[in-house]
C-alpha atoms as a PDB file:
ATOM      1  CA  UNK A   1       2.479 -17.002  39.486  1.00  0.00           C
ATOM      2  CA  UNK A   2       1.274 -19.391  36.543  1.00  0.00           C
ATOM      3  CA  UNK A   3       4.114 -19.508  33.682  1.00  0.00           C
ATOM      4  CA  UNK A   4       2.486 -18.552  30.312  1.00  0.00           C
ATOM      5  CA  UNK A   5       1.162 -21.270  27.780  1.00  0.00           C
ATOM      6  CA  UNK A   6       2.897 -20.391  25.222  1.00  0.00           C
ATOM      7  CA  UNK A   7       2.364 -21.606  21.217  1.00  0.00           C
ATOM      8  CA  UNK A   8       3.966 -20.301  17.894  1.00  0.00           C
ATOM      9  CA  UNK A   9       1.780 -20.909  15.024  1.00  0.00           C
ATOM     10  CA  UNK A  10       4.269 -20.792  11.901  1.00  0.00           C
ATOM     11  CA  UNK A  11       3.820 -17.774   9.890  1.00  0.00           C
ATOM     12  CA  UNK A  12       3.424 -17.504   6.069  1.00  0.00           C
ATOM     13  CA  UNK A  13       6.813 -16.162   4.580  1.00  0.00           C
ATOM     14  CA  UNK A  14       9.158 -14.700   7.582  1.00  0.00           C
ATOM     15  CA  UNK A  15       9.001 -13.748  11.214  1.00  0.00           C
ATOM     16  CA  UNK A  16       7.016 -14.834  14.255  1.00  0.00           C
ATOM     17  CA  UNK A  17       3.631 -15.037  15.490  1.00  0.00           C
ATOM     18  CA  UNK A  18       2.696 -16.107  19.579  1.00  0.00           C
ATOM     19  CA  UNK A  19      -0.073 -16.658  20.767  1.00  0.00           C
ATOM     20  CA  UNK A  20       0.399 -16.333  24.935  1.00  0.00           C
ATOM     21  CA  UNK A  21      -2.307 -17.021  27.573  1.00  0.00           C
ATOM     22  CA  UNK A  22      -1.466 -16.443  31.191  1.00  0.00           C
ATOM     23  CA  UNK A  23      -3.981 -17.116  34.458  1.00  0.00           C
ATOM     24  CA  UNK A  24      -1.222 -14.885  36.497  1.00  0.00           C
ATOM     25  CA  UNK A  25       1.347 -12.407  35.080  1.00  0.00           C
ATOM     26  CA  UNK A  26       1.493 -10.563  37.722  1.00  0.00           C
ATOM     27  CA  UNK A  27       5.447 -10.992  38.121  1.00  0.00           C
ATOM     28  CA  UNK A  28       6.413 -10.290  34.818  1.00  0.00           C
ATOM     29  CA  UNK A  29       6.613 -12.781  32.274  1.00  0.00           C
ATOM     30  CA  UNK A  30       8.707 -13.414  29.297  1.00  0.00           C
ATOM     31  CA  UNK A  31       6.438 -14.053  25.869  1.00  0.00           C
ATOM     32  CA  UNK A  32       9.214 -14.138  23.534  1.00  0.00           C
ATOM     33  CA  UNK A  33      13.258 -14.631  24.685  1.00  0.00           C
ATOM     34  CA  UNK A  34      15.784 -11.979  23.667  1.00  0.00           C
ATOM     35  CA  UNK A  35      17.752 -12.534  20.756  1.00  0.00           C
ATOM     36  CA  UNK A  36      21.821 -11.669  21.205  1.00  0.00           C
ATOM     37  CA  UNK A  37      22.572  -8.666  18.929  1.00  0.00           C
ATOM     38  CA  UNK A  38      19.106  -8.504  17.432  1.00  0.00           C
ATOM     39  CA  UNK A  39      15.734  -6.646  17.389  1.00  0.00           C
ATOM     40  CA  UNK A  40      12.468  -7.879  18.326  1.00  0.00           C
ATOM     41  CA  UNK A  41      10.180  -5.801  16.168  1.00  0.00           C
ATOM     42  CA  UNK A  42       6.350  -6.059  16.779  1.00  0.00           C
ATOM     43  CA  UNK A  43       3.909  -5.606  13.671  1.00  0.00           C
ATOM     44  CA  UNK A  44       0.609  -6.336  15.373  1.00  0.00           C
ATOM     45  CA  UNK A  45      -0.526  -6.999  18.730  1.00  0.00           C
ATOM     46  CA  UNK A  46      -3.668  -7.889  20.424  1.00  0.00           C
ATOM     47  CA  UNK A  47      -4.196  -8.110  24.465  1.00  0.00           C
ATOM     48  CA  UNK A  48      -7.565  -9.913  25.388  1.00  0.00           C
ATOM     49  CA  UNK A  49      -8.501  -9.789  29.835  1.00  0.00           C
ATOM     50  CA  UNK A  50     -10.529 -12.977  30.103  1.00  0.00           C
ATOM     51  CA  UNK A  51     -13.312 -13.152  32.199  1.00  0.00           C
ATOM     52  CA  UNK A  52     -12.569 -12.995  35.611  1.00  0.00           C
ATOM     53  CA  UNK A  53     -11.691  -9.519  36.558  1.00  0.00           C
ATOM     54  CA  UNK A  54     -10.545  -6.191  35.258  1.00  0.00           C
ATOM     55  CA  UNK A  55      -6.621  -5.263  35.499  1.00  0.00           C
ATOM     56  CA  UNK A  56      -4.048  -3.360  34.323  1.00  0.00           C
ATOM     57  CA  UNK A  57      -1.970  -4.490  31.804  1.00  0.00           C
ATOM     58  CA  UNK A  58       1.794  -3.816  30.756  1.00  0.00           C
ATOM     59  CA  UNK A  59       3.848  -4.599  27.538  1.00  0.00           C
ATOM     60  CA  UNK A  60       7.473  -4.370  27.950  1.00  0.00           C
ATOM     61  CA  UNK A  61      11.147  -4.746  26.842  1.00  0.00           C
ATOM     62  CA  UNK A  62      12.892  -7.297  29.142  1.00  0.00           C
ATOM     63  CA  UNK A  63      12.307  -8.245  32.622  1.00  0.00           C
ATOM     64  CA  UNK A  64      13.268  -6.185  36.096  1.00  0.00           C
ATOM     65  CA  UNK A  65      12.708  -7.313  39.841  1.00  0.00           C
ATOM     66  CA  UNK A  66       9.756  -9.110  38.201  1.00  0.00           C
ATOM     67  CA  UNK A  67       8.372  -6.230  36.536  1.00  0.00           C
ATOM     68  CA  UNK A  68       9.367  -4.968  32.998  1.00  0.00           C
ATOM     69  CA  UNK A  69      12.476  -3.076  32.516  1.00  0.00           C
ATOM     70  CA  UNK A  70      10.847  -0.684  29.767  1.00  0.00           C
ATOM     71  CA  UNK A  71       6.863  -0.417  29.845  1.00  0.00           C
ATOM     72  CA  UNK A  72       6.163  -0.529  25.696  1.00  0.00           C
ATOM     73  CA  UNK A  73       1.962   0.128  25.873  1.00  0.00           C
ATOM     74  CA  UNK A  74       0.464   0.851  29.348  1.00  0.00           C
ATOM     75  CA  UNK A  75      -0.342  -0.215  31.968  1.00  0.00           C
ATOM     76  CA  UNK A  76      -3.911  -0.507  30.208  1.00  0.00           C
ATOM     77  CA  UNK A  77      -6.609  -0.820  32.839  1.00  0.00           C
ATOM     78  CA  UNK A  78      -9.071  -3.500  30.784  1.00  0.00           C
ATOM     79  CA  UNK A  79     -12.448  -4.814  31.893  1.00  0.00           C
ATOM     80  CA  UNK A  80     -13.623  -8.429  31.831  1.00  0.00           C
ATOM     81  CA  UNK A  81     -14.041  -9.748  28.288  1.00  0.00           C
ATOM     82  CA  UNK A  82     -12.024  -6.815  26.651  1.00  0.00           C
ATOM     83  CA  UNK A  83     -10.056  -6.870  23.966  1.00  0.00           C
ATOM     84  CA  UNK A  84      -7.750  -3.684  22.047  1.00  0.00           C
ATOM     85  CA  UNK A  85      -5.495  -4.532  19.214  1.00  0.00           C
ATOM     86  CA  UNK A  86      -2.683  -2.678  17.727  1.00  0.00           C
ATOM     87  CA  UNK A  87      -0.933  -3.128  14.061  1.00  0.00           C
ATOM     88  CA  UNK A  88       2.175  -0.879  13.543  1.00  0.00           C
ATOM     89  CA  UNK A  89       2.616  -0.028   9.875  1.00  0.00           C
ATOM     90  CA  UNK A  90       6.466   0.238  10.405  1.00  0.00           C
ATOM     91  CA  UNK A  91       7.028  -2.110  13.310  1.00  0.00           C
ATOM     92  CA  UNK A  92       7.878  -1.243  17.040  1.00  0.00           C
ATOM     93  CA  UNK A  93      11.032  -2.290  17.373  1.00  0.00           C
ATOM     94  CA  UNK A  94      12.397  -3.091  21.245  1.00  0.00           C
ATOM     95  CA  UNK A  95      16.070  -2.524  21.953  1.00  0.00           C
ATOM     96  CA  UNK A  96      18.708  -4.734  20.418  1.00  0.00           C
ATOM     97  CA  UNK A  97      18.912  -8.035  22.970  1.00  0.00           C
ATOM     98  CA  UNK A  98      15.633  -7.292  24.866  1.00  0.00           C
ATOM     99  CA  UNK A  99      12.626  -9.854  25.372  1.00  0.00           C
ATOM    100  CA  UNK A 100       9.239  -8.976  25.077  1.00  0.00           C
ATOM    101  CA  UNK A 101       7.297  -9.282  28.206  1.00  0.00           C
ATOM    102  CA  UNK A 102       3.915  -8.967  29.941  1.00  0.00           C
ATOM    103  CA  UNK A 103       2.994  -7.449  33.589  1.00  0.00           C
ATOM    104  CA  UNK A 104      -0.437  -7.411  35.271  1.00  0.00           C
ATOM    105  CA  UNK A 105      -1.224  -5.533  38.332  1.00  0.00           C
ATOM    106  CA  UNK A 106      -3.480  -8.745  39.346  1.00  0.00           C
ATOM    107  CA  UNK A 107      -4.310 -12.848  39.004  1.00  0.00           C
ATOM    108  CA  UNK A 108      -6.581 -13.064  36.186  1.00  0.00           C
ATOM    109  CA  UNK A 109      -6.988 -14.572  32.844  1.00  0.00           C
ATOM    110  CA  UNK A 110      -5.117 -13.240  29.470  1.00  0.00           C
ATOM    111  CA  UNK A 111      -4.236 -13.559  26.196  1.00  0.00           C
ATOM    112  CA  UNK A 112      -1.428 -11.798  24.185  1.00  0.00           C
ATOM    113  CA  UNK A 113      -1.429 -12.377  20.419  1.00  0.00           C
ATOM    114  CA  UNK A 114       1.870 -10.582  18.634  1.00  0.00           C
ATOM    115  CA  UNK A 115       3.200 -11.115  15.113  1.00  0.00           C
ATOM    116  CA  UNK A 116       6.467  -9.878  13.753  1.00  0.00           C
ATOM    117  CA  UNK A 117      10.459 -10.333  13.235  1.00  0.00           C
ATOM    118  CA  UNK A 118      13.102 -10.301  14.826  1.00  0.00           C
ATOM    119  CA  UNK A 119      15.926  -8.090  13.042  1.00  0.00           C
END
């Protein structure tokens, strides 16, 4: 298990933006820390399997026995080079003091883009 590389571009006005890549999420892996008392709501989101083998992916709400707690979108089975995007016109919102996290049933390459806020 490879720990995400993890950057945060700064956004225009408010919120967050992360831009993940992992080369093994199969354990579970935290892309943004909880926040005590607070909301991490997702506005867009973009999952990109690089190019070394298909897998299924998971988004989720906190991390469990190194798998997520609450599976948000999937698992998403993905083949090499594919991309699917997501923008939520009012936000999904993940329960108050829960990270957002990623879960592959395999080693390869990926990429997790997300913009939002954290309420």
């Amino acid at each position: 298990m490879a720990a995400p590389v993890i950057t945060s571009p700064t956004p225009g006005k408010f919120g967050f933006i992360i831009n993940a890549t992992c080369s093994d999420a199969s354990s579970c892996e935290e892309l943004l820390a909880a926040v005590p008392g607070k909301s991490i709501i997702i506005d867009s989101l973009t999952i990109n399997n690089g190019a070394t083998g298909t897998q299924a992916i998971t988004i989720g709400s906190a991390e469990a026995a190194n798998d997520v707690e609450a599976a948000l979108i999937g698992p998403i089975s993905m083949a090499v080079n594919s991309s699917i995007q997501w923008i939520f016109t009012h936000g999904m919102v993940l329960a108050v003091g829960k990270s957002l996290t990623v879960d592959s049933d395999d080693t390869h390459n990926l990429t997790i883009f997300a913009q939002g806020r954290i309420e």
